[in-house]
C-alpha atoms as a PDB file:
ATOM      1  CA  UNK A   1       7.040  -1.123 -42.880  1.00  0.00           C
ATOM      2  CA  UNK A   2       8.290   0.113 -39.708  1.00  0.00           C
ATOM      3  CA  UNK A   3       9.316  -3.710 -38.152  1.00  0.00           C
ATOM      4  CA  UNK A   4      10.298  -4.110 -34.337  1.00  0.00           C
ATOM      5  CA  UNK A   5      11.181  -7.739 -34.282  1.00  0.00           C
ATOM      6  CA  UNK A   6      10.550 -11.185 -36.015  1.00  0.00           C
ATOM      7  CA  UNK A   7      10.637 -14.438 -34.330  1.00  0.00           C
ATOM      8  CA  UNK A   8       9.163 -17.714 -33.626  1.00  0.00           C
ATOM      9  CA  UNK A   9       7.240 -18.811 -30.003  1.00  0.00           C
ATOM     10  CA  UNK A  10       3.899 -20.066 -28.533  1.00  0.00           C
ATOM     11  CA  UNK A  11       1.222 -17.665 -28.172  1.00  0.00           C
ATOM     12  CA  UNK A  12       1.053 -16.669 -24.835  1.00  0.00           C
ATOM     13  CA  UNK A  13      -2.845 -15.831 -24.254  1.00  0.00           C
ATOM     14  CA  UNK A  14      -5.812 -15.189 -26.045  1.00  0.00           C
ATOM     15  CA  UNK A  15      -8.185 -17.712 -28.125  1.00  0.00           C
ATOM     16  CA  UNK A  16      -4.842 -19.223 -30.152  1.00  0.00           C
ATOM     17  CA  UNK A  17      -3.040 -19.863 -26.153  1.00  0.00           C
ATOM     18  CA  UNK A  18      -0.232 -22.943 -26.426  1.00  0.00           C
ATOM     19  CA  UNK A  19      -0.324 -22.652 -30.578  1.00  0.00           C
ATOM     20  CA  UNK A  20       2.934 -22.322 -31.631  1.00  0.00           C
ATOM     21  CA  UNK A  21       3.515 -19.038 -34.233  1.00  0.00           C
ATOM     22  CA  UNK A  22       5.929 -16.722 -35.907  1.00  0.00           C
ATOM     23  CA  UNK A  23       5.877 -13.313 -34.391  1.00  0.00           C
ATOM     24  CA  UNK A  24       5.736 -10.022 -36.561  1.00  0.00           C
ATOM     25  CA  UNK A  25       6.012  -7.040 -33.959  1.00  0.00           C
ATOM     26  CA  UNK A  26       5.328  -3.878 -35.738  1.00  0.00           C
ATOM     27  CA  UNK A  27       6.813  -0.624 -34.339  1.00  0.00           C
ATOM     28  CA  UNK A  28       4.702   2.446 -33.148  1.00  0.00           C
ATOM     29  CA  UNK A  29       1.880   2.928 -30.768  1.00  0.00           C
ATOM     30  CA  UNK A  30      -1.113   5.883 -30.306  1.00  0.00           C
ATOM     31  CA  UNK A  31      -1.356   4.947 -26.876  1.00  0.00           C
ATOM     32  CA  UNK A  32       1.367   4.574 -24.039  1.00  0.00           C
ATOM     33  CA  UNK A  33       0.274   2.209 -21.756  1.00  0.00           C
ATOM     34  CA  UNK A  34       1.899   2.408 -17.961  1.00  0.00           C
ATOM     35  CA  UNK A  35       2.206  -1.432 -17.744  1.00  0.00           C
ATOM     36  CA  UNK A  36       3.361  -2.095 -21.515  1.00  0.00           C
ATOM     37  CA  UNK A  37       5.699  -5.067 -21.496  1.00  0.00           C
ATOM     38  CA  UNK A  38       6.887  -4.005 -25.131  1.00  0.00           C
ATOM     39  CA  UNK A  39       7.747  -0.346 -24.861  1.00  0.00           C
ATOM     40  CA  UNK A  40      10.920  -0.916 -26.756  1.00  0.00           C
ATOM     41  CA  UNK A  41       8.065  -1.473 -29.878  1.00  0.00           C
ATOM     42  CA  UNK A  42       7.058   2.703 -29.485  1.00  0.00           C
ATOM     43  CA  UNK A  43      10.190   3.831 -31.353  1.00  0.00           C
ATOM     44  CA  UNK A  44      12.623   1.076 -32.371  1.00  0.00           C
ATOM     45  CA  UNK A  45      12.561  -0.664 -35.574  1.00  0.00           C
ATOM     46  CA  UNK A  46      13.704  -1.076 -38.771  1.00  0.00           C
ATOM     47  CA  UNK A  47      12.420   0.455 -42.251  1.00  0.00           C
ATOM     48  CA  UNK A  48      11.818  -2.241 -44.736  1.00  0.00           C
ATOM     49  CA  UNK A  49       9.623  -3.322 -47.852  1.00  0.00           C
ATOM     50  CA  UNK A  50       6.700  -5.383 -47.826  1.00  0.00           C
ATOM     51  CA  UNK A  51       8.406  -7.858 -50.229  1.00  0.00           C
ATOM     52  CA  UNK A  52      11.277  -8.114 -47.644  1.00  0.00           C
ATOM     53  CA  UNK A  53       9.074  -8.613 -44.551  1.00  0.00           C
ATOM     54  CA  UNK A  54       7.396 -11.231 -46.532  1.00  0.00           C
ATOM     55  CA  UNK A  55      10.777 -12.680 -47.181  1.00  0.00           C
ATOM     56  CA  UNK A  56      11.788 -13.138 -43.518  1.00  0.00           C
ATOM     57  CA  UNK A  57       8.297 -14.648 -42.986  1.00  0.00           C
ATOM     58  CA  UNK A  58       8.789 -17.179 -45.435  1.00  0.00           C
ATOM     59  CA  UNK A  59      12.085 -18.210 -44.297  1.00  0.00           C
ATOM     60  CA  UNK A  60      11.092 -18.697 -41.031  1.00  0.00           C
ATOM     61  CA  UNK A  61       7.822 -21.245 -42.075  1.00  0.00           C
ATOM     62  CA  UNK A  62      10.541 -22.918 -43.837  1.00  0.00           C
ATOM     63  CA  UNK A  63      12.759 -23.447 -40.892  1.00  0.00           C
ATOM     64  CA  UNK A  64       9.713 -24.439 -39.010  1.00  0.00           C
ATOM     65  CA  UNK A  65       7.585 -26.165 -41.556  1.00  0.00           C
ATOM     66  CA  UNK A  66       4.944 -26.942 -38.532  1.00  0.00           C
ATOM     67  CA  UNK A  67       3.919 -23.439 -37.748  1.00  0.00           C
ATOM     68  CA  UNK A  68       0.717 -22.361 -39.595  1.00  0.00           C
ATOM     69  CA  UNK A  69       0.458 -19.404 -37.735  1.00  0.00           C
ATOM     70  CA  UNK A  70       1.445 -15.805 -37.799  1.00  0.00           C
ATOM     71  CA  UNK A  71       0.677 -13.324 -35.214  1.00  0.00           C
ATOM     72  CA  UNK A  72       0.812  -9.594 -35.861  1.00  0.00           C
ATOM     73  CA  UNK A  73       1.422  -7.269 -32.794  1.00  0.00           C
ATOM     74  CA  UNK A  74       2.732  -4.403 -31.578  1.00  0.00           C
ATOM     75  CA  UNK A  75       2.952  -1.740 -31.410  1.00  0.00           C
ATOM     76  CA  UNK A  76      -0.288  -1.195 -32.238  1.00  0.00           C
ATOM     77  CA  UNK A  77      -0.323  -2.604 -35.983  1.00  0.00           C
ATOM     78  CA  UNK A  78      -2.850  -1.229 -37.372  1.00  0.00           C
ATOM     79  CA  UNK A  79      -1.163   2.064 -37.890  1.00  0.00           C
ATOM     80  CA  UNK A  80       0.345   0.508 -40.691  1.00  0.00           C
ATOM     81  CA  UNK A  81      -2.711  -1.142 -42.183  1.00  0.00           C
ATOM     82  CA  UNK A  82      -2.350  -0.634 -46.011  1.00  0.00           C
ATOM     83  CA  UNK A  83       0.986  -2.084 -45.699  1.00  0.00           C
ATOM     84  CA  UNK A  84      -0.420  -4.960 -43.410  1.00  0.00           C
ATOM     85  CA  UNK A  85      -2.856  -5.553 -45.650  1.00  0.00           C
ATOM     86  CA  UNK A  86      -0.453  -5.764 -48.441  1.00  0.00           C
ATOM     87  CA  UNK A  87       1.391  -8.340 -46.549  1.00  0.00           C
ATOM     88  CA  UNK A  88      -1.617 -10.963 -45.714  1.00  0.00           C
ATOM     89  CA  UNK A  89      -2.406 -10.959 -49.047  1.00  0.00           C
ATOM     90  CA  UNK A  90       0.750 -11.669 -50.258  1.00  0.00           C
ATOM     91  CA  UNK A  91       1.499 -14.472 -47.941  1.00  0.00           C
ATOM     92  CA  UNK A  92      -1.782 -16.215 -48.508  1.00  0.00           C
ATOM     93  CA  UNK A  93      -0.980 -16.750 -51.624  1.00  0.00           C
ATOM     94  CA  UNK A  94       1.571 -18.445 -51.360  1.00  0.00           C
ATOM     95  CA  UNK A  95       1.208 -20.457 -48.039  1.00  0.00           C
ATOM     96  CA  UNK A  96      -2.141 -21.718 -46.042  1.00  0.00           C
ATOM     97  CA  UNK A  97      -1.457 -19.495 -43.016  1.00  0.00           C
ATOM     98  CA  UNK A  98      -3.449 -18.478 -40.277  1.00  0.00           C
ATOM     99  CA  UNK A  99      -2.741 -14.235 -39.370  1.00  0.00           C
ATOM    100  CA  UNK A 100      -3.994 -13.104 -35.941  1.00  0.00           C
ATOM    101  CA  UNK A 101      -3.679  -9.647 -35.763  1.00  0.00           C
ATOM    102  CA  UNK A 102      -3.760  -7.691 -32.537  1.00  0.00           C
ATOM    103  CA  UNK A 103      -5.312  -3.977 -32.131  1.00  0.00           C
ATOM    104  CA  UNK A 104      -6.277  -1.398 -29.503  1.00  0.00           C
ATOM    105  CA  UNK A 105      -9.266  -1.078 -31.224  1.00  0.00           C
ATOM    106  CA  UNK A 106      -8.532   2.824 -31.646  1.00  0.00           C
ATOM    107  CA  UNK A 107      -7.901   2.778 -35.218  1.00  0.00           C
ATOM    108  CA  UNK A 108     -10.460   1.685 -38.051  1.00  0.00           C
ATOM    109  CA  UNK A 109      -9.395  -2.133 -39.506  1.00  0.00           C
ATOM    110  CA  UNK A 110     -10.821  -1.062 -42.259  1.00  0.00           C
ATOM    111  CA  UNK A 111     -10.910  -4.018 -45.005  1.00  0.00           C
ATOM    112  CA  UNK A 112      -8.024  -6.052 -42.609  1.00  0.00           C
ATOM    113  CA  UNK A 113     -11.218  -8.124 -40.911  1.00  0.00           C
ATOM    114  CA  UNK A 114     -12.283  -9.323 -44.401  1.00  0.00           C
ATOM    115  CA  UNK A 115      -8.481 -11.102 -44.679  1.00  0.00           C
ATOM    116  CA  UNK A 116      -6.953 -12.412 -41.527  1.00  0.00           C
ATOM    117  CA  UNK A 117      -8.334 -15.361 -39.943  1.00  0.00           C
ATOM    118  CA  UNK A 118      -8.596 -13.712 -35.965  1.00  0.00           C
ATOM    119  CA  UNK A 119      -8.695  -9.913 -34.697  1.00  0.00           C
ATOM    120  CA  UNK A 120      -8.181  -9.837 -31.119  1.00  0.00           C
ATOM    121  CA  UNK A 121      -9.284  -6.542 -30.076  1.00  0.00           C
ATOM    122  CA  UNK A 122      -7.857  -4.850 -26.532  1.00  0.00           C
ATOM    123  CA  UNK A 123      -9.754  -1.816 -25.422  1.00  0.00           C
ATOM    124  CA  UNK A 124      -7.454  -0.133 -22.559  1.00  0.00           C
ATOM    125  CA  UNK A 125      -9.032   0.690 -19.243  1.00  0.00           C
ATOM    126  CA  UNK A 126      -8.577   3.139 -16.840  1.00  0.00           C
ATOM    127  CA  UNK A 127      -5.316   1.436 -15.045  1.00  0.00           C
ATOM    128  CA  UNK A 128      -3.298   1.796 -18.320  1.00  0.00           C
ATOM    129  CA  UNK A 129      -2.873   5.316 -17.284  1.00  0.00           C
ATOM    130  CA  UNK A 130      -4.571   6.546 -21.407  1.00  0.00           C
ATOM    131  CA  UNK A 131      -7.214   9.324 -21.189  1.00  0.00           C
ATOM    132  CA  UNK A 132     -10.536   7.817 -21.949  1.00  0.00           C
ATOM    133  CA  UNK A 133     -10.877   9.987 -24.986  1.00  0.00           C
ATOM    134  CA  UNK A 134      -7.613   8.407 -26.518  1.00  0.00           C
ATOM    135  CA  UNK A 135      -8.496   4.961 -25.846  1.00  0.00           C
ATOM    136  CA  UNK A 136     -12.071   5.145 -27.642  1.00  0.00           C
ATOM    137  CA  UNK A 137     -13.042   2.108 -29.419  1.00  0.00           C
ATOM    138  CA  UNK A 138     -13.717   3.495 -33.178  1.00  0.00           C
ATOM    139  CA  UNK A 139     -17.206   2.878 -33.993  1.00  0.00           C
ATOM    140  CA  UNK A 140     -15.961   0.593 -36.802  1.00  0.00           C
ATOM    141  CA  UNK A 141     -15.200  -1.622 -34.926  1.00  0.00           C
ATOM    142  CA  UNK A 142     -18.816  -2.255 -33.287  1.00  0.00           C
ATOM    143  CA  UNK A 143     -19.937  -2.658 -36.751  1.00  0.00           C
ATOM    144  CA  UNK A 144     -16.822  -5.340 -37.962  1.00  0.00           C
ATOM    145  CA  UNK A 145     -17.912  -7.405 -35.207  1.00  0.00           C
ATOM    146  CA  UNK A 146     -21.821  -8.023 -35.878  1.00  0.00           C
ATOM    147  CA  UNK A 147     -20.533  -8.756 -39.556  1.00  0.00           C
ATOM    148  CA  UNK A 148     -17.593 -11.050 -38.661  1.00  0.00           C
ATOM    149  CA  UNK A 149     -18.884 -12.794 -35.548  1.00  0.00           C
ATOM    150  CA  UNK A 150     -16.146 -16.071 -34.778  1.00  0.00           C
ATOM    151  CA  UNK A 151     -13.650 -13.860 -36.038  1.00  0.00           C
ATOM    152  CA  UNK A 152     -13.324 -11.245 -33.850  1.00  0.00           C
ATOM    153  CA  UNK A 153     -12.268 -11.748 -30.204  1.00  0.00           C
ATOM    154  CA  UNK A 154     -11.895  -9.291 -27.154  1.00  0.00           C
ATOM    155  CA  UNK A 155      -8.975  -9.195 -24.549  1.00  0.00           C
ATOM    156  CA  UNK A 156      -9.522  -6.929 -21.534  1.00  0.00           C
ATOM    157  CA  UNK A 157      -5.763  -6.962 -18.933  1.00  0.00           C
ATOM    158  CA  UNK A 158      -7.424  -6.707 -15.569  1.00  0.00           C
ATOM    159  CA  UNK A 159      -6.189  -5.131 -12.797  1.00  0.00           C
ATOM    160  CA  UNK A 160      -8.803  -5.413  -9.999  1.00  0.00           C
ATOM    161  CA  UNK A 161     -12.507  -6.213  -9.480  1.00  0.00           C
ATOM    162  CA  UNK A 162     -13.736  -2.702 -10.319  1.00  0.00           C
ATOM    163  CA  UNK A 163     -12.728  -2.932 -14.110  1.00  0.00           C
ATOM    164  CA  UNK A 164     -15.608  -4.823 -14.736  1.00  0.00           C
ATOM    165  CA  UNK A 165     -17.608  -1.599 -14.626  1.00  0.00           C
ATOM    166  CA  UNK A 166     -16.008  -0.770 -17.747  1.00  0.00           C
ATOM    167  CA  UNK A 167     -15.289  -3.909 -19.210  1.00  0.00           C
ATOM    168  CA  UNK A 168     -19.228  -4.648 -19.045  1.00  0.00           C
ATOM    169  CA  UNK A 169     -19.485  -0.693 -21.003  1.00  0.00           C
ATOM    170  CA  UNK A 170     -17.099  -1.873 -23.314  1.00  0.00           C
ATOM    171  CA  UNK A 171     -18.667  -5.760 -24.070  1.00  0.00           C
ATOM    172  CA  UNK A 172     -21.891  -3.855 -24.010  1.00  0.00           C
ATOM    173  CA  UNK A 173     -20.722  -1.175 -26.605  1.00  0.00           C
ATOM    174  CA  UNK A 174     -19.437  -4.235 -29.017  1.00  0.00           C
ATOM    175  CA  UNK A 175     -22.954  -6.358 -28.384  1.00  0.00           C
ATOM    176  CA  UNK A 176     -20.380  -9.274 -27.937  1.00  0.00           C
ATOM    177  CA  UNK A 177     -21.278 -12.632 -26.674  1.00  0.00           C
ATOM    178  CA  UNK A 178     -19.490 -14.025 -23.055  1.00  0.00           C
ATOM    179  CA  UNK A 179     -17.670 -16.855 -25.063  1.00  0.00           C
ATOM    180  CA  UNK A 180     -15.721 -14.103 -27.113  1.00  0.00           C
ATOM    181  CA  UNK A 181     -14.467 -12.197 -24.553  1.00  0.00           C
ATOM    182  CA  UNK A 182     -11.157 -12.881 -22.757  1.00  0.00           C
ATOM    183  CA  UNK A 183      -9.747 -11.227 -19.066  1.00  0.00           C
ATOM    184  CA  UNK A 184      -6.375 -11.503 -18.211  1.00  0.00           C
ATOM    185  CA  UNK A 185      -4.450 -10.469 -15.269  1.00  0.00           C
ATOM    186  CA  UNK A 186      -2.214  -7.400 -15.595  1.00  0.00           C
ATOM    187  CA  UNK A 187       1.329  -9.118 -14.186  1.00  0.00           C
ATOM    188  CA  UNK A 188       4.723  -8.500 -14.836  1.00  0.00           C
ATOM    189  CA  UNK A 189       6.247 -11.273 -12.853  1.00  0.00           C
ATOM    190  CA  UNK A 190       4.962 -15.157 -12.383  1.00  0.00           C
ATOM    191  CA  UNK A 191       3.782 -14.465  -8.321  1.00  0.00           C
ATOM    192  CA  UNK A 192       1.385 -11.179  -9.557  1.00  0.00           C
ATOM    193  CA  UNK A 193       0.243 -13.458 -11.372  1.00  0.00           C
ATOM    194  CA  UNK A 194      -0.841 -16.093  -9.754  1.00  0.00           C
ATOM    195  CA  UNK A 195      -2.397 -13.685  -7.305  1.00  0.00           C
ATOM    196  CA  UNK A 196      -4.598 -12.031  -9.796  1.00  0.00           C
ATOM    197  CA  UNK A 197      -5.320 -15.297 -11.559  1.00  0.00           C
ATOM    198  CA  UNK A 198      -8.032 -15.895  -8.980  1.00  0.00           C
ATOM    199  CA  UNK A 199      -9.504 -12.474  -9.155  1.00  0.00           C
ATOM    200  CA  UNK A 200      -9.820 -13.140 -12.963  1.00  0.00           C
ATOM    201  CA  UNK A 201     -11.019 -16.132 -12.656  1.00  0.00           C
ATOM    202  CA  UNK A 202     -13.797 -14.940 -10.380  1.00  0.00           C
ATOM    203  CA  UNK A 203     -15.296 -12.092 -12.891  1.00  0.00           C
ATOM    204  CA  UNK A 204     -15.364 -14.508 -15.490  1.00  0.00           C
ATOM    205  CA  UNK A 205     -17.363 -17.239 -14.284  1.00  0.00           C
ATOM    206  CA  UNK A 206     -19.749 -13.860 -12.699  1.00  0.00           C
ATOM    207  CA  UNK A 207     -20.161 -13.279 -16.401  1.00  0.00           C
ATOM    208  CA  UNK A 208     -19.366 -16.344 -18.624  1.00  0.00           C
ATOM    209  CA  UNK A 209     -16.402 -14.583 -20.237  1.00  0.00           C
ATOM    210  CA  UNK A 210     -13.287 -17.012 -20.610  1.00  0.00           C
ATOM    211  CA  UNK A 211      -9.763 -16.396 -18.604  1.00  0.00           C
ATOM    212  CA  UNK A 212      -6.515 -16.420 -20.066  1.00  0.00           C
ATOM    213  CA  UNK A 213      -2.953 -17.245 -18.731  1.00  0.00           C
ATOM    214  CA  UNK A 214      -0.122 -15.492 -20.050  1.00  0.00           C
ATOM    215  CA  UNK A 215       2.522 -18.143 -20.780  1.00  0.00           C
ATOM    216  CA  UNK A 216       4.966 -15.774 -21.505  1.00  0.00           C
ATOM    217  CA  UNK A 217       5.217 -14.891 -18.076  1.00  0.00           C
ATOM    218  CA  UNK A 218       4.873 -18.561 -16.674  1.00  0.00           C
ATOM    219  CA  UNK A 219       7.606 -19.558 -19.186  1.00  0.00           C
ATOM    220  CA  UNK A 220       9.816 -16.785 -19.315  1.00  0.00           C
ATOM    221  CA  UNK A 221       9.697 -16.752 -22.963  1.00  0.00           C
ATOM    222  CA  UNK A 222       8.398 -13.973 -25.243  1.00  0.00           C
END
């Protein structure tokens, strides 16, 4: 596996916000987002075996015996899927773990959803700066999400009101219920972000979608 970093935090944003985790950040991305906090991810990284990612892992949970959580980002991981999936399985069996993978949605999960506990999907919108025809949901991914409904959770970074043109195409696409869908404000320091906080804030209660914080930036933390 191509590996760009392993550590231990809080998760930042999304359904599992304030839950302390181990990080894997996988290197590589298909898309090259203009506001990417994690660009260093595209093309550093280290080579190394399943058995030895899996190694560092379980370290790390024994150092922090509290954390029940792994999160797998990016990168976008999913370009290493066999190898991901290879992973899960192997640390499931020998710890009770929860694995929260993060995606683009771009490439097929293929049998990933049946294994991790949380897929947090994030389509890119028109700000990111990504063609449309790159940033395509795969179609598998409208069909994962009728069959694992609870499981699968969408993040949309939000840059002003007029994404929720093509948020609502997106949420539409997916046939996914308000209480699964998370916006979050596109901010690189903590003042952008409380500025677009309230913008968020507004097109989710217009649609009953929830709003996420990004403590990361609040805290200063990864």
């Amino acid at each position: 596996m191509k590996v760009s970093e392993i550590f231990v935090s809080v998760q930042g944003e999304g359904p599992s916000i304030g839950k302390p985790a181990i990080f894997l950040r996988l290197s590589h991305c298909n898309l090259n987002c203009l506001w990417c906090d994690t660009k260093y991810a595209w093309y550093c990284g280290s080579e190394k075996s399943v058995d030895d990612v899996v190694g560092d892992i379980l370290k790390l949970l024994g150092v922090y015996s509290k954390v029940n959580l792994l999160v797998v980002t990016g990168g976008e991981p999913l370009l290493q899927r066999n190898e991901l999936e290879l992973l899960v399985k192997a640390l499931k069996k020998v710890k009770e773990l929860e694995v929260e993978v993060e995606t683009n949605c771009t490439v097929d999960p293929g049998n990933l959803v049946d294994i991790v506990d949380r897929l947090i999907v994030s389509p890119k919108l028109e700000h990111s700066g990504v063609p449309k025809e790159l940033r395509q949901c795969a179609e598998s991914f409208r069909n994962s999400l009728g069959k694992y409904r609870g499981k699968i959770y969408l993040k949309f970074v939000v840059e002003t009101a007029e994404d929720l043109l093509e948020i609502d195409e997106i949420v539409n696409f997916f046939g996914a219920e308000p209480s699964s869908v998370y916006l979050m404000p596109q901010a690189s320091s903590l003042e952008e972000l409380a500025r677009k906080l309230r913008l968020v804030t507004d097109l989710a209660i217009q649609r009953g979608f929830r709003v996420s914080d990004r403590l990361q930036i609040v805290g200063g933390f990864r």
